[in-house]
C-alpha atoms as a PDB file:
ATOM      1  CA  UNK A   1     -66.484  97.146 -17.824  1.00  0.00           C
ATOM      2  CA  UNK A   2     -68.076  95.240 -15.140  1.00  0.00           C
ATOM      3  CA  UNK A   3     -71.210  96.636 -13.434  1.00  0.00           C
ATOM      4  CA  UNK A   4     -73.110  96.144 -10.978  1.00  0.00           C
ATOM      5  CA  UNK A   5     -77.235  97.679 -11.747  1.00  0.00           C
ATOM      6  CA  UNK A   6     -78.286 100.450 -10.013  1.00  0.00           C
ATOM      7  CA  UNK A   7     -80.431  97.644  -8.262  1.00  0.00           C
ATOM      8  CA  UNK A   8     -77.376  96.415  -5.544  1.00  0.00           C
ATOM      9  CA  UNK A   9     -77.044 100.358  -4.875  1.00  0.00           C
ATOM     10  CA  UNK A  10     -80.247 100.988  -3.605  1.00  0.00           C
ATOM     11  CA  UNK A  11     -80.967  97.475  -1.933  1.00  0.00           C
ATOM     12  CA  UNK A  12     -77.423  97.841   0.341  1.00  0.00           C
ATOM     13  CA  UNK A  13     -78.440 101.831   0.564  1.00  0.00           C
ATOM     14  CA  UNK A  14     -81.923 100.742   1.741  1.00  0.00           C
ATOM     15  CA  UNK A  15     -80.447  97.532   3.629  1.00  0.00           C
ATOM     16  CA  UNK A  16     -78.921  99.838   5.644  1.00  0.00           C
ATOM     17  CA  UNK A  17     -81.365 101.914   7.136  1.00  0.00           C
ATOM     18  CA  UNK A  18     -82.851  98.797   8.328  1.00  0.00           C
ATOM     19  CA  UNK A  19     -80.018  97.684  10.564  1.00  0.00           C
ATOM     20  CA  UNK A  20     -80.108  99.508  13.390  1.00  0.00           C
ATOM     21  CA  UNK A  21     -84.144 100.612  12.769  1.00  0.00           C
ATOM     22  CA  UNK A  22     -86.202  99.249  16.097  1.00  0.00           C
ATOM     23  CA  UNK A  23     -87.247  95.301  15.310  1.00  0.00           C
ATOM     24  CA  UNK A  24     -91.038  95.116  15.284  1.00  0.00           C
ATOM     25  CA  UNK A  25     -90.881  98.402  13.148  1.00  0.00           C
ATOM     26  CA  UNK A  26     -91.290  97.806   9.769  1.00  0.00           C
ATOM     27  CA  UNK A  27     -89.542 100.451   7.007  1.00  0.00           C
ATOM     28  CA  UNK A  28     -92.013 100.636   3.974  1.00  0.00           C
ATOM     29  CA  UNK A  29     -90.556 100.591   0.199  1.00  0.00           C
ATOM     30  CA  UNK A  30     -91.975 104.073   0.150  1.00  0.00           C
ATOM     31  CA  UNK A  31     -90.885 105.763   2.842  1.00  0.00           C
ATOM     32  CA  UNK A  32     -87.200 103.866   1.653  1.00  0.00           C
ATOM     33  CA  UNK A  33     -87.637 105.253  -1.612  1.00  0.00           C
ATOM     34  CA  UNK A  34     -89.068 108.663  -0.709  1.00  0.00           C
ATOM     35  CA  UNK A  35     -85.653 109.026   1.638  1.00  0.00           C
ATOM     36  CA  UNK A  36     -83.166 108.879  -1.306  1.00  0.00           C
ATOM     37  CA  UNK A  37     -85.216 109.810  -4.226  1.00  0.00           C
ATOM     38  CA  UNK A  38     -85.738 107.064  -6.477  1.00  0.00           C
ATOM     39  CA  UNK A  39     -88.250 104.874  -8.137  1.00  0.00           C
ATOM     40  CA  UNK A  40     -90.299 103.209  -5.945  1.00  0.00           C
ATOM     41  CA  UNK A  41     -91.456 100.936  -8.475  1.00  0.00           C
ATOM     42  CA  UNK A  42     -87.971  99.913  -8.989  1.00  0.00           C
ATOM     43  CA  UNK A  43     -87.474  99.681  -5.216  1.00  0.00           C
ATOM     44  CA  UNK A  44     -90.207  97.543  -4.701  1.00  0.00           C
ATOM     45  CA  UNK A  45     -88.910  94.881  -7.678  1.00  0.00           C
ATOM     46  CA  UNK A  46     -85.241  94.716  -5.697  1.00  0.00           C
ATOM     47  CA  UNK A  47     -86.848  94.244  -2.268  1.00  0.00           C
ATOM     48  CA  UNK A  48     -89.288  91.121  -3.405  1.00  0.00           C
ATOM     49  CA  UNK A  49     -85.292  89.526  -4.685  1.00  0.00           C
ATOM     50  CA  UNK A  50     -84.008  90.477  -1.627  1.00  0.00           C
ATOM     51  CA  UNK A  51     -87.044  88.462   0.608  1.00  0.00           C
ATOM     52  CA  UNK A  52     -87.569  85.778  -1.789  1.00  0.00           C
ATOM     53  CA  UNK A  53     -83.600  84.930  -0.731  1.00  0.00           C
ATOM     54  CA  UNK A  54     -83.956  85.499   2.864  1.00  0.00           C
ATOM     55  CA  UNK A  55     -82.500  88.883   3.780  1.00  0.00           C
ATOM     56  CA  UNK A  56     -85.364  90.414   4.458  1.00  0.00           C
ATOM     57  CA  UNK A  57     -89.089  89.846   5.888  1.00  0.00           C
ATOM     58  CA  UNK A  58     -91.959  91.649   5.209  1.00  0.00           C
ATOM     59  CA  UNK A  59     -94.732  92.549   7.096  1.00  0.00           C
ATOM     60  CA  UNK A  60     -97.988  93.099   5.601  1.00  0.00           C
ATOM     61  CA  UNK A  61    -101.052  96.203   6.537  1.00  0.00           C
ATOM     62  CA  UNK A  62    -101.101  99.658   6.799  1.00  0.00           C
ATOM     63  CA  UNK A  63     -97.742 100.398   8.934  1.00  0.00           C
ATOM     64  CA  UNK A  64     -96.388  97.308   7.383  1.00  0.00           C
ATOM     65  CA  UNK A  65     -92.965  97.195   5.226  1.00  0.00           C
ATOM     66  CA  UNK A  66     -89.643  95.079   5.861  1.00  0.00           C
ATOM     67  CA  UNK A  67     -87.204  94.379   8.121  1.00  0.00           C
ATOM     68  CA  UNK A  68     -83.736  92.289   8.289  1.00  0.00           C
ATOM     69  CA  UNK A  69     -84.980  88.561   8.351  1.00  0.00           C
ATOM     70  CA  UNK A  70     -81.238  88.180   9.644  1.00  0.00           C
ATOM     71  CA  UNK A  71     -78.780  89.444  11.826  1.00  0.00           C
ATOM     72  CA  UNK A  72     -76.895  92.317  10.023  1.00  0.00           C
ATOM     73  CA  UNK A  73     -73.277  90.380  10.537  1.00  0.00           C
ATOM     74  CA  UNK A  74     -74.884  87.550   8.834  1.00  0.00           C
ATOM     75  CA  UNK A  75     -76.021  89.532   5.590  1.00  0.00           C
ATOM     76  CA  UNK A  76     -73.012  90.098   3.398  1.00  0.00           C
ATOM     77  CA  UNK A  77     -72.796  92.206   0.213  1.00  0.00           C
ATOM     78  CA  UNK A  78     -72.010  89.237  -2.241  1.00  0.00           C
ATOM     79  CA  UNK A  79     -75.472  87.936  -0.290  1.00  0.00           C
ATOM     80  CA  UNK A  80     -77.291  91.014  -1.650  1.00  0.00           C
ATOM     81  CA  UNK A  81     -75.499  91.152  -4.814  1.00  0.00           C
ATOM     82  CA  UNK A  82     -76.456  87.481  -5.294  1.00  0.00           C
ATOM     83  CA  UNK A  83     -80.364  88.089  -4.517  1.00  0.00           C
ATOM     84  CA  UNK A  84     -80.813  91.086  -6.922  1.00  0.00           C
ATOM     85  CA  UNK A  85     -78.496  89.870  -9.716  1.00  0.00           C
ATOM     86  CA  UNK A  86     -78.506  86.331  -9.674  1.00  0.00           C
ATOM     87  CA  UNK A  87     -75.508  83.445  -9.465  1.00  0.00           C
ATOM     88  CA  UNK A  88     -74.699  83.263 -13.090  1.00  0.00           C
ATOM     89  CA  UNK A  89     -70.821  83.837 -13.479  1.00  0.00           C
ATOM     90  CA  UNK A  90     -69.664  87.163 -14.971  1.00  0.00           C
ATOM     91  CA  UNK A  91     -67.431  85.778 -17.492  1.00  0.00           C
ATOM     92  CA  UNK A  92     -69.212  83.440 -20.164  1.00  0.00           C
ATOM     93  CA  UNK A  93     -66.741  81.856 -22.152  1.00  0.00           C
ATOM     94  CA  UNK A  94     -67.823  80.859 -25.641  1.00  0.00           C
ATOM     95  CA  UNK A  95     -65.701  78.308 -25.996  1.00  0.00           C
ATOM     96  CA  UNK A  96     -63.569  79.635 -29.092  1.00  0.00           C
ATOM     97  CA  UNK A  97     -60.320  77.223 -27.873  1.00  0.00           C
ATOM     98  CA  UNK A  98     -62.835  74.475 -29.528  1.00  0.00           C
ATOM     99  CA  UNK A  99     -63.296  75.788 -32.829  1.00  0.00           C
ATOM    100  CA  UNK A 100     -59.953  76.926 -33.746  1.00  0.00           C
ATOM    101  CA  UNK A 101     -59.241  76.045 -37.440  1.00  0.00           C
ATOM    102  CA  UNK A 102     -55.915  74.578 -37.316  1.00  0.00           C
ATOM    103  CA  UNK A 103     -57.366  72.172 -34.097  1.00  0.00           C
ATOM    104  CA  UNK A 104     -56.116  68.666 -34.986  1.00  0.00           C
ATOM    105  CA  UNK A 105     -58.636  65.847 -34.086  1.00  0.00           C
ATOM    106  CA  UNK A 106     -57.084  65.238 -31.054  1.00  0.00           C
ATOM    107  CA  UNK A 107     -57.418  68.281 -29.934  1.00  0.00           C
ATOM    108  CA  UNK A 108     -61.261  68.603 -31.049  1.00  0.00           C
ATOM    109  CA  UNK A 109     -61.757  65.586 -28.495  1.00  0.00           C
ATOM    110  CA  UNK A 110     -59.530  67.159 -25.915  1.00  0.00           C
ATOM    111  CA  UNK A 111     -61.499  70.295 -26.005  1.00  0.00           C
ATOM    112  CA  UNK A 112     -64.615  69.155 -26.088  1.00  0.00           C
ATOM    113  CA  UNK A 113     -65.492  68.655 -22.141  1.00  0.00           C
ATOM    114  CA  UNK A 114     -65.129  71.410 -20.168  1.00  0.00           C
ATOM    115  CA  UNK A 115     -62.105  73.765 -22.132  1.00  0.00           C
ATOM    116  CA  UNK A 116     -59.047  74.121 -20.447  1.00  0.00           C
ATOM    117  CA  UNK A 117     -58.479  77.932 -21.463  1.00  0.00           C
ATOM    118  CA  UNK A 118     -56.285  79.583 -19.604  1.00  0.00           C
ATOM    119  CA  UNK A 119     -57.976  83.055 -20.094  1.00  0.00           C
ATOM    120  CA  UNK A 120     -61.309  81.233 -18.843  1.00  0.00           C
ATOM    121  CA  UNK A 121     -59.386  79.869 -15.823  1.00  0.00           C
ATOM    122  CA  UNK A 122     -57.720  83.367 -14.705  1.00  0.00           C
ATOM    123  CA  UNK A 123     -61.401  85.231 -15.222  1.00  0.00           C
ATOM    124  CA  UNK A 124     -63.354  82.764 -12.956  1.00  0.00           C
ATOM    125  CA  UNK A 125     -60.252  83.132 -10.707  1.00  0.00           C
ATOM    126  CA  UNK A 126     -60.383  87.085 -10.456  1.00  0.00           C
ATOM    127  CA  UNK A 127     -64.574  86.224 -10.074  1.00  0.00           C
ATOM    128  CA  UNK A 128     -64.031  84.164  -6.975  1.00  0.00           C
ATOM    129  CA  UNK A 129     -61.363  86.826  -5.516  1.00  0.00           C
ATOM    130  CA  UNK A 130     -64.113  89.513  -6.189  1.00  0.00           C
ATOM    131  CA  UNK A 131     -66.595  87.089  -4.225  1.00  0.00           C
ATOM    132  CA  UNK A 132     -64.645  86.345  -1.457  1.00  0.00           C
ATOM    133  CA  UNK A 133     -64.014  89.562  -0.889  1.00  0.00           C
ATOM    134  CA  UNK A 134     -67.509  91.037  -0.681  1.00  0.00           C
ATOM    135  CA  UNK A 135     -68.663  88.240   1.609  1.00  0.00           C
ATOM    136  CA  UNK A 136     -66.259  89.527   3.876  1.00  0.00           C
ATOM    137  CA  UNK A 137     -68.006  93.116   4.103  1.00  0.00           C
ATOM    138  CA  UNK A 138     -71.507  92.464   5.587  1.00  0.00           C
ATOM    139  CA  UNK A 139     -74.066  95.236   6.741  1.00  0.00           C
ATOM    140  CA  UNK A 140     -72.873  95.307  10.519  1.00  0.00           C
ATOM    141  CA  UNK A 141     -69.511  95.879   8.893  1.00  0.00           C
ATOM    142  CA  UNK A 142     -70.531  99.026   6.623  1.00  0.00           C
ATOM    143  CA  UNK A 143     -73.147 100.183   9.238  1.00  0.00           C
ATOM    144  CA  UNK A 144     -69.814 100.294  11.442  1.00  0.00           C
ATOM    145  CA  UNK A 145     -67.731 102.092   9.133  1.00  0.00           C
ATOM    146  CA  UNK A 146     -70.729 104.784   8.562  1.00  0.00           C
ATOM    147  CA  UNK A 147     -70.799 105.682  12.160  1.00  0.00           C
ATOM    148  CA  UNK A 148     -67.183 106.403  11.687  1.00  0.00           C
ATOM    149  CA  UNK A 149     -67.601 108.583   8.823  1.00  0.00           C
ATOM    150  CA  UNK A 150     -71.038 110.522   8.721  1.00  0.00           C
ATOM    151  CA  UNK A 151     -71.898 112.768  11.479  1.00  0.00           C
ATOM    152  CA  UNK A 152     -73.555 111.703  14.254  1.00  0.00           C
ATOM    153  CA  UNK A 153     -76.417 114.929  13.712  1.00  0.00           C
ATOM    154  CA  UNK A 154     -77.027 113.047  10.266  1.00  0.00           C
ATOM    155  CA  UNK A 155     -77.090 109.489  11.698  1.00  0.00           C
ATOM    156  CA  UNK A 156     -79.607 111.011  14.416  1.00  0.00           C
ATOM    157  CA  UNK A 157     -81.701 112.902  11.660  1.00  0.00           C
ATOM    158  CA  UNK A 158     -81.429 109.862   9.622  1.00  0.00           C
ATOM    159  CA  UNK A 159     -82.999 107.847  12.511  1.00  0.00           C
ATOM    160  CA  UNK A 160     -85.752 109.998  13.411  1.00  0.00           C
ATOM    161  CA  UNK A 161     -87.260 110.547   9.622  1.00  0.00           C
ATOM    162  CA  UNK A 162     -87.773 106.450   9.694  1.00  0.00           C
ATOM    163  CA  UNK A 163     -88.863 107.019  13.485  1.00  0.00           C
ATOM    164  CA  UNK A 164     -90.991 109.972  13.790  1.00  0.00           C
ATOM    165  CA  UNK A 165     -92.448 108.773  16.971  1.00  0.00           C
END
């Protein structure tokens, strides 16, 4: 089955903590990662993807740590997918249309550009449905819906252990 790594979890998790976090204030992969529990080594590997593509900035010294480099409606989730996972296609087909056995010569030479499978066609298809769809959801959009849904004491706790001050 198709899956995502645990990578795209924690950088939208993390991503959003950063949204409506004061600009000028930095978040640092530590205090991200001692929030949720998890490996700040790993943290730190998904958040140099995510500012090597542009989502976020960092900010170097002692109260240094990262920030949205863009507006929050202008970061979508196939943008964060992308940064941590790459733009290679899902679906790799391997092409076995080409080496059929009872392939006449003809067909050898038709097949031997870019293969018309039909199977190849309707997986890139359901790939670019996937895609479109998840650049429609960007982090305004789920920091939106979370307001809706979590409690406004946990949003405000939330808030003030990235804000102590």
């Amino acid at each position: 089955m198709l899956q995502f790594s645990i990578g795209v979890e924690y950088g939208l998790h993390c991503l959003l903590y950063l949204v409506d976090h004061p600009e000028g204030k930095a978040i640092s992969v530590k205090e991200l990662s001692t929030f949720q529990g998890i490996s700040e080594t790993y943290l730190s590997k998904v958040f140099t993807k995510l500012k090597k593509s542009g989502i976020v900035r960092s900010t170097p010294g002692v109260k240094g740590g990262y920030e949205l480099a863009r507006d929050s409606k202008d970061i979508s989730f196939w943008d964060v997918i992308e940064a941590i996972e790459g733009n290679s296609n899902l679906f790799q087909c391997a092409g076995i249309l080409k080496s059929t056995v009872i392939n006449t010569e003809e067909e050898v030479e038709k097949y031997s550009g870019d293969c018309p499978c039909i199977i190849k066609n309707v997986m890139l298809d359901a790939e670019e449905q996937m895609r479109i769809y998840l650049r429609e959801k960007s982090l305004y959009w789920l920091n939106e819906k979370v307001k809706e849904e979590v409690s406004e004491t946990r949003i405000e706790a939330t808030k003030k252990w990235f804000t102590p001050n």
